[in-house]
PDB file of N, CA and C in Angstrom:
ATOM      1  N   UNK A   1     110.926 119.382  92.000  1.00  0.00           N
ATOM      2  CA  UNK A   1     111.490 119.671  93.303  1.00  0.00           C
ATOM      3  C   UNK A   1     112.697 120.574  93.103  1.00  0.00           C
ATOM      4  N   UNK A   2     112.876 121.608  93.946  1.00  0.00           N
ATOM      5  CA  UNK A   2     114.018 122.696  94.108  1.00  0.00           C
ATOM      6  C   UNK A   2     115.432 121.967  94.104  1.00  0.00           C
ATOM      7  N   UNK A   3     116.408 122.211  93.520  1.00  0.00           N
ATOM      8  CA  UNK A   3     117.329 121.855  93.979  1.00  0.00           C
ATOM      9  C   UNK A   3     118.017 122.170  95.208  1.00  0.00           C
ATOM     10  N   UNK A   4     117.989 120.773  95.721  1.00  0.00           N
ATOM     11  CA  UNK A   4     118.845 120.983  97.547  1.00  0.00           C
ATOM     12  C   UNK A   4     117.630 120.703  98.243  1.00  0.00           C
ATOM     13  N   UNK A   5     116.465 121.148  97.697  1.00  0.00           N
ATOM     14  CA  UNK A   5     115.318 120.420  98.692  1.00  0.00           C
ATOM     15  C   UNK A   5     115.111 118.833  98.938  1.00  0.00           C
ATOM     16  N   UNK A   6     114.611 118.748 100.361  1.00  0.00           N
ATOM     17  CA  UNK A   6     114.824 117.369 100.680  1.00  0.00           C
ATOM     18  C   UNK A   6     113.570 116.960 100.489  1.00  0.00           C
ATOM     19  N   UNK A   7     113.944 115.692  99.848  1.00  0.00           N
ATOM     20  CA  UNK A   7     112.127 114.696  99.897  1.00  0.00           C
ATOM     21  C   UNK A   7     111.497 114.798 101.200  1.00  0.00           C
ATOM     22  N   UNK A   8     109.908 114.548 101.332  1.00  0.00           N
ATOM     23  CA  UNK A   8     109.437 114.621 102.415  1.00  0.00           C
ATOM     24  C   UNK A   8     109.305 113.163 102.880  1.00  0.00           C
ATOM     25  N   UNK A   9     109.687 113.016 104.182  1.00  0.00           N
ATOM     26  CA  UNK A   9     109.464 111.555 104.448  1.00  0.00           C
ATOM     27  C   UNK A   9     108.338 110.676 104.151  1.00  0.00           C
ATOM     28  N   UNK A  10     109.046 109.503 104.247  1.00  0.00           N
ATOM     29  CA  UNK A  10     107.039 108.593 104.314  1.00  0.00           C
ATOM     30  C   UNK A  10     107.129 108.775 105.611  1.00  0.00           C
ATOM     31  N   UNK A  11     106.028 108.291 105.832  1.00  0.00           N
ATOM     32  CA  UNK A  11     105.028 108.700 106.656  1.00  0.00           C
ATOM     33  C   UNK A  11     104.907 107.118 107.578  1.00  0.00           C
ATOM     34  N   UNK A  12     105.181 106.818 108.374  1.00  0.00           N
ATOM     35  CA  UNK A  12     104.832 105.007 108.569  1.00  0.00           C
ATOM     36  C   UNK A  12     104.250 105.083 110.347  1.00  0.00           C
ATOM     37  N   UNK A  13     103.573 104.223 110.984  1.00  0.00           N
ATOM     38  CA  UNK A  13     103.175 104.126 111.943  1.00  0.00           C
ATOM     39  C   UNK A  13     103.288 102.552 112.245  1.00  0.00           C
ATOM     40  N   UNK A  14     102.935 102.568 113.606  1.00  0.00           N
ATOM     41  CA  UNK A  14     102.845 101.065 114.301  1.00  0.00           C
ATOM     42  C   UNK A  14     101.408 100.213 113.629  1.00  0.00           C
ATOM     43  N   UNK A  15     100.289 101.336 113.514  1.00  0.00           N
ATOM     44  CA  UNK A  15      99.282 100.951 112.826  1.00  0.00           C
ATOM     45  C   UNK A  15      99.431 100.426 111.243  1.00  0.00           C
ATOM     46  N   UNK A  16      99.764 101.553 110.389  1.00  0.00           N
ATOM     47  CA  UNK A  16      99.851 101.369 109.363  1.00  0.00           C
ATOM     48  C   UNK A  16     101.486 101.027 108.148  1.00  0.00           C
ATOM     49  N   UNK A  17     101.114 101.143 107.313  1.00  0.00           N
ATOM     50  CA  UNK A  17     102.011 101.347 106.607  1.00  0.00           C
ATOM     51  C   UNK A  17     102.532 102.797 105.734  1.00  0.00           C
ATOM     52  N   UNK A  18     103.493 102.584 104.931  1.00  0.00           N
ATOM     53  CA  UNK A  18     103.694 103.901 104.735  1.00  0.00           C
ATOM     54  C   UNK A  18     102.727 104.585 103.768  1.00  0.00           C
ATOM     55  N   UNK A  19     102.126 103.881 102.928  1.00  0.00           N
ATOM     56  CA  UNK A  19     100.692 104.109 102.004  1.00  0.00           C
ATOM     57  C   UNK A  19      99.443 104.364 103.018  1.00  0.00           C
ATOM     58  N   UNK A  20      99.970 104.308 104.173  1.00  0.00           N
ATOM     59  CA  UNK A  20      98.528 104.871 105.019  1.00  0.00           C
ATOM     60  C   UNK A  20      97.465 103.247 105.215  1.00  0.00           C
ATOM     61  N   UNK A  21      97.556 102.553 104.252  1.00  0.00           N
ATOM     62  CA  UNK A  21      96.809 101.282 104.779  1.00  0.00           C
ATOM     63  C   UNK A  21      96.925 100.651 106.050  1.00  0.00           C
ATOM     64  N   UNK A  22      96.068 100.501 107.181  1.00  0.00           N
ATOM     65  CA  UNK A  22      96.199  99.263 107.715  1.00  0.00           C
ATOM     66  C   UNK A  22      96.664  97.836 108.101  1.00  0.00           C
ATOM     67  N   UNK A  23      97.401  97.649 108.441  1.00  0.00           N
ATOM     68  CA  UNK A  23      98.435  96.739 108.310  1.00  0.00           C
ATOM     69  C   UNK A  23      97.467  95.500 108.653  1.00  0.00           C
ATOM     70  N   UNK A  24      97.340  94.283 107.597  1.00  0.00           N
ATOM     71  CA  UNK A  24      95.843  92.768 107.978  1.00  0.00           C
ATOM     72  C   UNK A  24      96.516  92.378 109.565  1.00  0.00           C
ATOM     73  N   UNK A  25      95.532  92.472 110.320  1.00  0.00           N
ATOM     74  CA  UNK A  25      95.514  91.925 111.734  1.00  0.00           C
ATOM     75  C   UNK A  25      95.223  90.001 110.854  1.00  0.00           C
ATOM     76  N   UNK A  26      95.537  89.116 111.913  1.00  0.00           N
ATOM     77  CA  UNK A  26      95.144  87.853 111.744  1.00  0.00           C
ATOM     78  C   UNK A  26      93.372  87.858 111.921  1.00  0.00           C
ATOM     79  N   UNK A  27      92.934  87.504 111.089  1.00  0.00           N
ATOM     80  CA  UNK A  27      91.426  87.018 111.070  1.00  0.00           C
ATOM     81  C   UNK A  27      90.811  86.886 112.244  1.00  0.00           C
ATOM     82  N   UNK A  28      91.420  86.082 113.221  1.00  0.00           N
ATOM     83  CA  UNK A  28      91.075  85.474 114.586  1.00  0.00           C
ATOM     84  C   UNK A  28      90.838  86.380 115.286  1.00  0.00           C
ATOM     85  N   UNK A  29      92.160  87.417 115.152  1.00  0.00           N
ATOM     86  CA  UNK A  29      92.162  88.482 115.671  1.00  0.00           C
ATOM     87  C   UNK A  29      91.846  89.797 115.855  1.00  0.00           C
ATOM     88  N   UNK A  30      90.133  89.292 114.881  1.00  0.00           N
ATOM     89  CA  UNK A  30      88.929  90.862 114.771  1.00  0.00           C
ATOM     90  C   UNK A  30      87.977  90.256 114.692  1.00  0.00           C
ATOM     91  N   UNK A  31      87.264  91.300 115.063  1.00  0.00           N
ATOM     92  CA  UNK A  31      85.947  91.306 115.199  1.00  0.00           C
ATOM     93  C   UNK A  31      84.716  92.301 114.578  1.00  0.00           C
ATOM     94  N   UNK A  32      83.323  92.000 114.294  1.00  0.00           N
ATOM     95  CA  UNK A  32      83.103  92.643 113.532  1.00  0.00           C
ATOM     96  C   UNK A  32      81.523  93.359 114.695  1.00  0.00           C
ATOM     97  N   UNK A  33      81.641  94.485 114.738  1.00  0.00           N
ATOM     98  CA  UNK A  33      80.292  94.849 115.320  1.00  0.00           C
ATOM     99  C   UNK A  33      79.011  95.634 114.749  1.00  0.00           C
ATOM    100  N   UNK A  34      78.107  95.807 114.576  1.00  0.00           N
ATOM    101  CA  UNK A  34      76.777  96.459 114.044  1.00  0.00           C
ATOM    102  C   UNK A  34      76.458  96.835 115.130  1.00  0.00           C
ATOM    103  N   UNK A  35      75.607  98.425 114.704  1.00  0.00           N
ATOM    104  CA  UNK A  35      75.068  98.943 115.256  1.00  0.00           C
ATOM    105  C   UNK A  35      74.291  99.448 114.490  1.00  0.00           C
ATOM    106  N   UNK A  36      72.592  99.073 114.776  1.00  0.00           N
ATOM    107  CA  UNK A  36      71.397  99.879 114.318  1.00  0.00           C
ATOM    108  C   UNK A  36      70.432 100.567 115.425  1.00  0.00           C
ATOM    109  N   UNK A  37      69.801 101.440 114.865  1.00  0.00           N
ATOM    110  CA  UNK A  37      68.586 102.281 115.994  1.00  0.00           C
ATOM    111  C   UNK A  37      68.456 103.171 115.591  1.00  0.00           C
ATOM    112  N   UNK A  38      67.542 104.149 116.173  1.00  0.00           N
ATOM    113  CA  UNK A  38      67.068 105.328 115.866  1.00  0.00           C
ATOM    114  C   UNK A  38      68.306 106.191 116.606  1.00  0.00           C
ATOM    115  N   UNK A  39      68.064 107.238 115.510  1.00  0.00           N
ATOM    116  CA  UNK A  39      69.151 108.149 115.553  1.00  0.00           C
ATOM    117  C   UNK A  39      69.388 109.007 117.074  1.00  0.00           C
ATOM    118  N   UNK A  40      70.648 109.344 117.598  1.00  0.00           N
ATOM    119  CA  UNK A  40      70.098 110.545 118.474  1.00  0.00           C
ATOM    120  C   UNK A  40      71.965 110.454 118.837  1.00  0.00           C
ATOM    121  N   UNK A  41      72.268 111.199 119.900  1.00  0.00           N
ATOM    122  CA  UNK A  41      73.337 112.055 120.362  1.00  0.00           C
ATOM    123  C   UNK A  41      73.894 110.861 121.055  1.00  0.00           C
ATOM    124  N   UNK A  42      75.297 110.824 121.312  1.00  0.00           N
ATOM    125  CA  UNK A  42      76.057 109.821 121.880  1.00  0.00           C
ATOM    126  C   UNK A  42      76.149 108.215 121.233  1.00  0.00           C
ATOM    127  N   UNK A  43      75.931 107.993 120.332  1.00  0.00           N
ATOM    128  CA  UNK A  43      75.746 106.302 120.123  1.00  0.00           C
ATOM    129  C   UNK A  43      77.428 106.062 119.503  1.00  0.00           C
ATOM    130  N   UNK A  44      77.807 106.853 119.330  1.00  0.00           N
ATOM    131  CA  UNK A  44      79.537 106.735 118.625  1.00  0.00           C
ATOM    132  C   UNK A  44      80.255 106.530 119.363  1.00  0.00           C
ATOM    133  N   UNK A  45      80.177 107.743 120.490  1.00  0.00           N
ATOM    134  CA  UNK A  45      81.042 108.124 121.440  1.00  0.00           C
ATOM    135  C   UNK A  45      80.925 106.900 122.595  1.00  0.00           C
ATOM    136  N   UNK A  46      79.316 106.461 122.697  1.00  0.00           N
ATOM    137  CA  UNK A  46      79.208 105.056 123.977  1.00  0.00           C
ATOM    138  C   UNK A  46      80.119 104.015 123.621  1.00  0.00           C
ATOM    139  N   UNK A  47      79.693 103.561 122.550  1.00  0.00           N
ATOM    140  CA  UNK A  47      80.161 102.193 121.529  1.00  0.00           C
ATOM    141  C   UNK A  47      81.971 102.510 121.443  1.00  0.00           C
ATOM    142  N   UNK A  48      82.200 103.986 121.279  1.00  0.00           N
ATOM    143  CA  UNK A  48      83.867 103.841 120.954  1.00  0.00           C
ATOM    144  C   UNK A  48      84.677 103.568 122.041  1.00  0.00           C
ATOM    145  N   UNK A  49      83.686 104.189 123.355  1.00  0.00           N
ATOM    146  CA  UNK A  49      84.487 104.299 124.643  1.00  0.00           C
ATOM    147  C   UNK A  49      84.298 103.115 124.954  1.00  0.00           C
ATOM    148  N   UNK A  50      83.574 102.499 124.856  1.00  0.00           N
ATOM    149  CA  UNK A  50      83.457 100.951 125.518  1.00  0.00           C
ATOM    150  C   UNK A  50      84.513  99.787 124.870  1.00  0.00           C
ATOM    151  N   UNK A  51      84.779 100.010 123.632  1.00  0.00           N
ATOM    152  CA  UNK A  51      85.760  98.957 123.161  1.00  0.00           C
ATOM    153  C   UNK A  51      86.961  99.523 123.737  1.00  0.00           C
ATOM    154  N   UNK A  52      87.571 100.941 123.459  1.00  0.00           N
ATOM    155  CA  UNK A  52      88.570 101.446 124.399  1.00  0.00           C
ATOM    156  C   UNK A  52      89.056 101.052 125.737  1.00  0.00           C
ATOM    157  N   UNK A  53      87.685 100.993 126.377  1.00  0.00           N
ATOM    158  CA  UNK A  53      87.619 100.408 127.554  1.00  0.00           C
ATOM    159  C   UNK A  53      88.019  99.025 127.752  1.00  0.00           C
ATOM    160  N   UNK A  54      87.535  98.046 126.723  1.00  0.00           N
ATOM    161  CA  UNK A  54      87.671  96.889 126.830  1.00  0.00           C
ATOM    162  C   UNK A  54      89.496  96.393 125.780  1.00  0.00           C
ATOM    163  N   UNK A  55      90.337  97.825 125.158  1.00  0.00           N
ATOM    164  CA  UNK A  55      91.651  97.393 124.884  1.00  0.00           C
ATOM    165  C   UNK A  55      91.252  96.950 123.650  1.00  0.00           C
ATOM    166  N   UNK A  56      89.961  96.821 122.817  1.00  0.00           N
ATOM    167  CA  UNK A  56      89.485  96.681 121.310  1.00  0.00           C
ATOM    168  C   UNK A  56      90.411  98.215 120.879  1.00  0.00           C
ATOM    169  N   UNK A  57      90.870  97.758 119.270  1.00  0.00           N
ATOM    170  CA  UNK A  57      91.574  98.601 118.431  1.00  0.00           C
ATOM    171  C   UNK A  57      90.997  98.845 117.337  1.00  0.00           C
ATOM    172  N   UNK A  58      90.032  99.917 117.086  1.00  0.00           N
ATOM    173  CA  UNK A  58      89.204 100.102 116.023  1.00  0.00           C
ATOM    174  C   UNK A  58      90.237 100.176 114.739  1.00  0.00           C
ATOM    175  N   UNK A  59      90.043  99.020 113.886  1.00  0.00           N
ATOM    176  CA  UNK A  59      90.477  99.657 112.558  1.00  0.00           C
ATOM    177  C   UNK A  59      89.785 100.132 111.661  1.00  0.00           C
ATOM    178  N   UNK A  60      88.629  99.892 111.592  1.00  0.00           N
ATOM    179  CA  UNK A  60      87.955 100.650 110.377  1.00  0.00           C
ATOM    180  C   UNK A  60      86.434 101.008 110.906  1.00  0.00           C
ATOM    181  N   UNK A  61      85.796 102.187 110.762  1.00  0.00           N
ATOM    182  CA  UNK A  61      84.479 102.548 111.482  1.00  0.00           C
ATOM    183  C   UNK A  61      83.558 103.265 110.277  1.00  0.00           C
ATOM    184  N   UNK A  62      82.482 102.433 110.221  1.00  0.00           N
ATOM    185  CA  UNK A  62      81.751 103.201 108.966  1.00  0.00           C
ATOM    186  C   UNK A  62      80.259 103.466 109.396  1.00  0.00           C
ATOM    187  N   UNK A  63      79.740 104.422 109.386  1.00  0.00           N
ATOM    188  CA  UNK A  63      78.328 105.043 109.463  1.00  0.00           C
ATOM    189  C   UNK A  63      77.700 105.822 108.563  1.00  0.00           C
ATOM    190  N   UNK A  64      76.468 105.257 108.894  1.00  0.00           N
ATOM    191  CA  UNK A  64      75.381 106.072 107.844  1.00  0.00           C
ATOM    192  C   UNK A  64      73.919 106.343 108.579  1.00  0.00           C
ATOM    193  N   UNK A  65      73.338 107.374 107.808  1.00  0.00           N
ATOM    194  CA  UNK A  65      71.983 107.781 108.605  1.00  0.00           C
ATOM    195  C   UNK A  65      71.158 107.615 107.416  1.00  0.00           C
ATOM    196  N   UNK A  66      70.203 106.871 107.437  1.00  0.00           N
ATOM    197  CA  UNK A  66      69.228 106.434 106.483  1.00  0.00           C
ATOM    198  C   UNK A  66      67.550 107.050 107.523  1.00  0.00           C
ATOM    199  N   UNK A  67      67.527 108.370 106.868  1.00  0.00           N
ATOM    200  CA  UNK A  67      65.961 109.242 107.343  1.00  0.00           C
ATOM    201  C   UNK A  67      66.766 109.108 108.853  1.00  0.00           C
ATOM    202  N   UNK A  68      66.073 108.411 109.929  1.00  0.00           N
ATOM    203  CA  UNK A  68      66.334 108.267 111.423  1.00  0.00           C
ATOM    204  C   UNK A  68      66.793 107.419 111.627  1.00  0.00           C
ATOM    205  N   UNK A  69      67.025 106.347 110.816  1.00  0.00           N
ATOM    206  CA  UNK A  69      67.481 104.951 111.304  1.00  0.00           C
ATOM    207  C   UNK A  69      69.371 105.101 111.265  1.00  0.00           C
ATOM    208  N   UNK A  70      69.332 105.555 112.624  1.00  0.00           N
ATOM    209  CA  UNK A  70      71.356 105.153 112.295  1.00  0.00           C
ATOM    210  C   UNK A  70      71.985 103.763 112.130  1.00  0.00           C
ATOM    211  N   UNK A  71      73.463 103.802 111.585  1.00  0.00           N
ATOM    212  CA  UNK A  71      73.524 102.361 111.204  1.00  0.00           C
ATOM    213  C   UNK A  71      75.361 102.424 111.553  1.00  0.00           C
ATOM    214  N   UNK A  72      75.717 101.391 112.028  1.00  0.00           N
ATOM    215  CA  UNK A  72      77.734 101.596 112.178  1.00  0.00           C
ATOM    216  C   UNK A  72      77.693 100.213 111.880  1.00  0.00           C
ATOM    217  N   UNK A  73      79.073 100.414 111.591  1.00  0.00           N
ATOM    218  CA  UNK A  73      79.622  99.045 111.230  1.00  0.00           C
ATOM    219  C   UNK A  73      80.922  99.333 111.822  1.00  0.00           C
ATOM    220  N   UNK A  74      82.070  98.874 112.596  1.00  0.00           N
ATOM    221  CA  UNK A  74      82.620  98.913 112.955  1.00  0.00           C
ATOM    222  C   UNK A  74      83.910  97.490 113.098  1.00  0.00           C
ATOM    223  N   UNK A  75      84.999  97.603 112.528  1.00  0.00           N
ATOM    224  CA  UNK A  75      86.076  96.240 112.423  1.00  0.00           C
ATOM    225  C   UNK A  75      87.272  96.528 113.812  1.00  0.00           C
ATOM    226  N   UNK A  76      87.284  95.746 114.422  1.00  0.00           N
ATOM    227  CA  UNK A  76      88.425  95.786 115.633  1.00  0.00           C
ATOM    228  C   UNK A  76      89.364  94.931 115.632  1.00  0.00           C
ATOM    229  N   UNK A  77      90.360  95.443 115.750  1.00  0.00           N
ATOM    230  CA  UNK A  77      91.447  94.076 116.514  1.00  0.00           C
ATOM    231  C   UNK A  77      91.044  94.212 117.797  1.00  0.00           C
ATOM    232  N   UNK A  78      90.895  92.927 118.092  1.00  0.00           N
ATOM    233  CA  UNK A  78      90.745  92.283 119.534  1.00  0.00           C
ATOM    234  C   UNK A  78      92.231  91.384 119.994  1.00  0.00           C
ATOM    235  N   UNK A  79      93.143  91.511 119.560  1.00  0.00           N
ATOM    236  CA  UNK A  79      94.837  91.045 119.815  1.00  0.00           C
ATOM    237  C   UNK A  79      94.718  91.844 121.222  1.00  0.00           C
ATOM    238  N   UNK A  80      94.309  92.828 121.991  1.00  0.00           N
ATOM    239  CA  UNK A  80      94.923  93.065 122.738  1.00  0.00           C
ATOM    240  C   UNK A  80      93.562  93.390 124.002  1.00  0.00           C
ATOM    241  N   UNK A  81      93.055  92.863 124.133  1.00  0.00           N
ATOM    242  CA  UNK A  81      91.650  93.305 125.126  1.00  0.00           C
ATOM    243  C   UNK A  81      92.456  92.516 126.672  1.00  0.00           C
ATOM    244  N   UNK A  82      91.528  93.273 127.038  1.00  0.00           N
ATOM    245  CA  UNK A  82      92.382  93.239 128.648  1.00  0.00           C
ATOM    246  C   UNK A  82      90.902  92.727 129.403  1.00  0.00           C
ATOM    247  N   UNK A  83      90.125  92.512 128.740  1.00  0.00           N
ATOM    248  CA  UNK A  83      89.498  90.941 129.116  1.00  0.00           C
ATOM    249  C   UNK A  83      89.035  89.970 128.106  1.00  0.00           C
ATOM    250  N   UNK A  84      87.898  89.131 128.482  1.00  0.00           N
ATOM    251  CA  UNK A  84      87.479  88.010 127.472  1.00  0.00           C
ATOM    252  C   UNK A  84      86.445  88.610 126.266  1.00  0.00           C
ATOM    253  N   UNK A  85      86.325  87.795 125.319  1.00  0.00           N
ATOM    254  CA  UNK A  85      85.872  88.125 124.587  1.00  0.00           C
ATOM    255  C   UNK A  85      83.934  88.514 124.727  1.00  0.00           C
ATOM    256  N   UNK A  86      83.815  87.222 125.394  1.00  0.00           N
ATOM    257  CA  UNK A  86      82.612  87.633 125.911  1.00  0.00           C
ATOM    258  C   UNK A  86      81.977  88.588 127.001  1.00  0.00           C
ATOM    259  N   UNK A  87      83.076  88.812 127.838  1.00  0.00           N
ATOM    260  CA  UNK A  87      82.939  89.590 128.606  1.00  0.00           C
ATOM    261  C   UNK A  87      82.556  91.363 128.025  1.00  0.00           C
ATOM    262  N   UNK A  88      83.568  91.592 126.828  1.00  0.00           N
ATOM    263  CA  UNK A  88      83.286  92.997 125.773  1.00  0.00           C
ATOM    264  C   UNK A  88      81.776  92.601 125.216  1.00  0.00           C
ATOM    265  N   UNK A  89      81.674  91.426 124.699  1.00  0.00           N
ATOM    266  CA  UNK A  89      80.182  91.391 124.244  1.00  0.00           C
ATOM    267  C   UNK A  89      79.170  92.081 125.311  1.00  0.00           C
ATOM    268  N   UNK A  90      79.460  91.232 126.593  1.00  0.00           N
ATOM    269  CA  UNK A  90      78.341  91.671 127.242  1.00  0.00           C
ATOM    270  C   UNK A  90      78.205  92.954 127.608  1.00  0.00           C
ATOM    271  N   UNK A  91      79.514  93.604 128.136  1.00  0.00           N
ATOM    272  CA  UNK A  91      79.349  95.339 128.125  1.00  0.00           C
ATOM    273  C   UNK A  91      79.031  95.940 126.973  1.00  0.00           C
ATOM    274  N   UNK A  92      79.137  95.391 125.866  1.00  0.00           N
ATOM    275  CA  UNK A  92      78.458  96.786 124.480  1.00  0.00           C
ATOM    276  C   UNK A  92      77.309  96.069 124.658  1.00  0.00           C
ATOM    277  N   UNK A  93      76.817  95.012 124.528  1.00  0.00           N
ATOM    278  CA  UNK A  93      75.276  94.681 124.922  1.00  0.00           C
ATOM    279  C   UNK A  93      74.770  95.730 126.115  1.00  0.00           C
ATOM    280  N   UNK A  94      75.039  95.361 127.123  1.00  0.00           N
ATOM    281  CA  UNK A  94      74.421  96.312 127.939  1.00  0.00           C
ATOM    282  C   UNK A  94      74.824  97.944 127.708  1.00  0.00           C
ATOM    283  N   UNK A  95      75.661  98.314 127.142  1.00  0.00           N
ATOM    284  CA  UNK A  95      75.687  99.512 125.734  1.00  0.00           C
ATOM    285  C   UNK A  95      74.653  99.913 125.452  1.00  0.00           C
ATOM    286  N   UNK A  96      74.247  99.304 124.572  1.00  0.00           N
ATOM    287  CA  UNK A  96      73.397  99.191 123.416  1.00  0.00           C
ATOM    288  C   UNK A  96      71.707  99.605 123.793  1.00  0.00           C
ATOM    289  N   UNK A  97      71.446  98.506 125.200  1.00  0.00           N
ATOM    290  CA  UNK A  97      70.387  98.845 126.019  1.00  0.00           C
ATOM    291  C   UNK A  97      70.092  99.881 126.477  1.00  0.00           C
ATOM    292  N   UNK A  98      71.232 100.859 126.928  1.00  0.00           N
ATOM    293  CA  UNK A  98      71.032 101.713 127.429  1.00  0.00           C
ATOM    294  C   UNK A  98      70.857 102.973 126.442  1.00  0.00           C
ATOM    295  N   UNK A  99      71.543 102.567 125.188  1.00  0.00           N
ATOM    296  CA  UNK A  99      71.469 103.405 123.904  1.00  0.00           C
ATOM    297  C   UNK A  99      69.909 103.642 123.395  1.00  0.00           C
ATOM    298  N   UNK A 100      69.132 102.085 123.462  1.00  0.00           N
ATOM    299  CA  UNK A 100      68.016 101.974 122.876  1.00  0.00           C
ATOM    300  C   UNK A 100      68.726 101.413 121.281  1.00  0.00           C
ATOM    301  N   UNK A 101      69.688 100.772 121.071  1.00  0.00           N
ATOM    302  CA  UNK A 101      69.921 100.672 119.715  1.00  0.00           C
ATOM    303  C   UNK A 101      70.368  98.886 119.940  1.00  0.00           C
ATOM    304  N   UNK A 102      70.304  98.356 118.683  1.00  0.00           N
ATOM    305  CA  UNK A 102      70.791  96.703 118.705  1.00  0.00           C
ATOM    306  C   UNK A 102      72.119  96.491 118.357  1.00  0.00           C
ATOM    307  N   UNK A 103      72.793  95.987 119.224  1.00  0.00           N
ATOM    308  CA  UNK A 103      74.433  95.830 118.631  1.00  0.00           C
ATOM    309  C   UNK A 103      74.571  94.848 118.424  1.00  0.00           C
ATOM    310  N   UNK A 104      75.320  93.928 117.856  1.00  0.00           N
ATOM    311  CA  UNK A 104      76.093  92.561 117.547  1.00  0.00           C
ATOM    312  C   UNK A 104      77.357  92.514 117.422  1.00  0.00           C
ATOM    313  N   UNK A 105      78.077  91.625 117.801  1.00  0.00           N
ATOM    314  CA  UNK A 105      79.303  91.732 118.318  1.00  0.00           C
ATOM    315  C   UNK A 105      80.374  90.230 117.917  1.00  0.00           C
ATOM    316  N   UNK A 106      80.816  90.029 116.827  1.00  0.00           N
ATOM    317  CA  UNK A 106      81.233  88.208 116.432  1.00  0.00           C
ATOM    318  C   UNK A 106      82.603  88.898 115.519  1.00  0.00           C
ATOM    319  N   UNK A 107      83.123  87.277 115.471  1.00  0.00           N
ATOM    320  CA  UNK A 107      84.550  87.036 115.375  1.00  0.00           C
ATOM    321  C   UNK A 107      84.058  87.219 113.770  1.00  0.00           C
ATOM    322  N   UNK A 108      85.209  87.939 113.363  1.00  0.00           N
ATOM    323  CA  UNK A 108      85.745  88.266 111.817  1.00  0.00           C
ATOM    324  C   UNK A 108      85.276  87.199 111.227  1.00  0.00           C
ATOM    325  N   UNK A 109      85.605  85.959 111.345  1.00  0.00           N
ATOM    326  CA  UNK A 109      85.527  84.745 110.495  1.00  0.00           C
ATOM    327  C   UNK A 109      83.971  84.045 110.749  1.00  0.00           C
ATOM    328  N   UNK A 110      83.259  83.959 111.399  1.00  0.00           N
ATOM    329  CA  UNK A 110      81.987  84.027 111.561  1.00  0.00           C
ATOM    330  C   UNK A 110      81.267  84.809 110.859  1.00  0.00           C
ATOM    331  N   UNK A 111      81.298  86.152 111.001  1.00  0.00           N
ATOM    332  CA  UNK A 111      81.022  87.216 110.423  1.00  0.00           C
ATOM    333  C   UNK A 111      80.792  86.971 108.741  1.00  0.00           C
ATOM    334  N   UNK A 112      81.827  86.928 108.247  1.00  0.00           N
ATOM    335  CA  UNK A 112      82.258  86.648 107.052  1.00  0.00           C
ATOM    336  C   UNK A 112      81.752  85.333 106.594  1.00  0.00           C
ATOM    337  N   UNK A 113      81.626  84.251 107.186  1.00  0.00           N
ATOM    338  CA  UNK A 113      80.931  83.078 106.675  1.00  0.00           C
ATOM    339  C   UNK A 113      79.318  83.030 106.318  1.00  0.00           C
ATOM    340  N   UNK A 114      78.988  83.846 107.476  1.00  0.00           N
ATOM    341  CA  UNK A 114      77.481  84.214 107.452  1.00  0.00           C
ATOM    342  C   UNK A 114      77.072  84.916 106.617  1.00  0.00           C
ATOM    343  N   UNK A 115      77.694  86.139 106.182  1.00  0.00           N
ATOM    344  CA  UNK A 115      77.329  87.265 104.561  1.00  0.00           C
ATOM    345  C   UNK A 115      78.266  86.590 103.527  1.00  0.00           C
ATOM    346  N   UNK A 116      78.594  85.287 103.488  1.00  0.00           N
ATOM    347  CA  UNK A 116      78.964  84.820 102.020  1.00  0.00           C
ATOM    348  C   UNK A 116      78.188  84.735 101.020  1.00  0.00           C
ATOM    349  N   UNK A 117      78.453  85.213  99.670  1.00  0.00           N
ATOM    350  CA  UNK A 117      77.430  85.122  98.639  1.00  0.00           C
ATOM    351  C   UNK A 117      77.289  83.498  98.001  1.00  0.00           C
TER     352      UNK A 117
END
């Protein structure tokens, strides 16, 4: 570094930390959703706007396209939804219908009990 030049700041957010990680939401307080179906235009954008909608806080969103079969996985904080929990289920369900694709929609700790090795 130059002399007299100033370090560059960290970097920190409400989300994260200054390493850019994710700051652990409480367990309780996420949720885990799938999304499979045949591939086609809009299935990101339905599914993202709808948790938006429902005050879900995507923290982590992962997709893949296997030939036609699309696939998401998607982790939310649900700390702040501005309705019930089931109530978001049932709108990405009826999502999903209209997508033509299968969603699932369960609490972090469920989630996680069920894919234990």
């Amino acid at each position: 570094m130059k002399k007299g030049a100033r370090k560059p700041a960290k970097q920190t957010s409400k989300r994260g930390t200054s390493k850019g990680k994710p700051e652990q939401a409480d367990a309780g307080a996420r949720a885990v959703i799938t999304v499979v179906g045949g591939d086609h235009v809009g299935i990101v954008a339905r599914v993202t706007a709808e948790l938006a909608d429902c005050g879900a806080n995507i923290i982590d969103l992962r997709s893949t396209l296997m030939e036609d079969l699309f696939t998401m996985i998607i982790l939310v904080d649900i700390s702040g939804l501005s309705l019930s929990f089931e109530e978001m289920q049932q709108r990405l369900e009826e999502a999903s219908e209209e997508l033509h694709v299968q969603a699932r929609v369960q609490h972090e700790a469920i989630f996680r009990f069920m894919h234990r090795v």
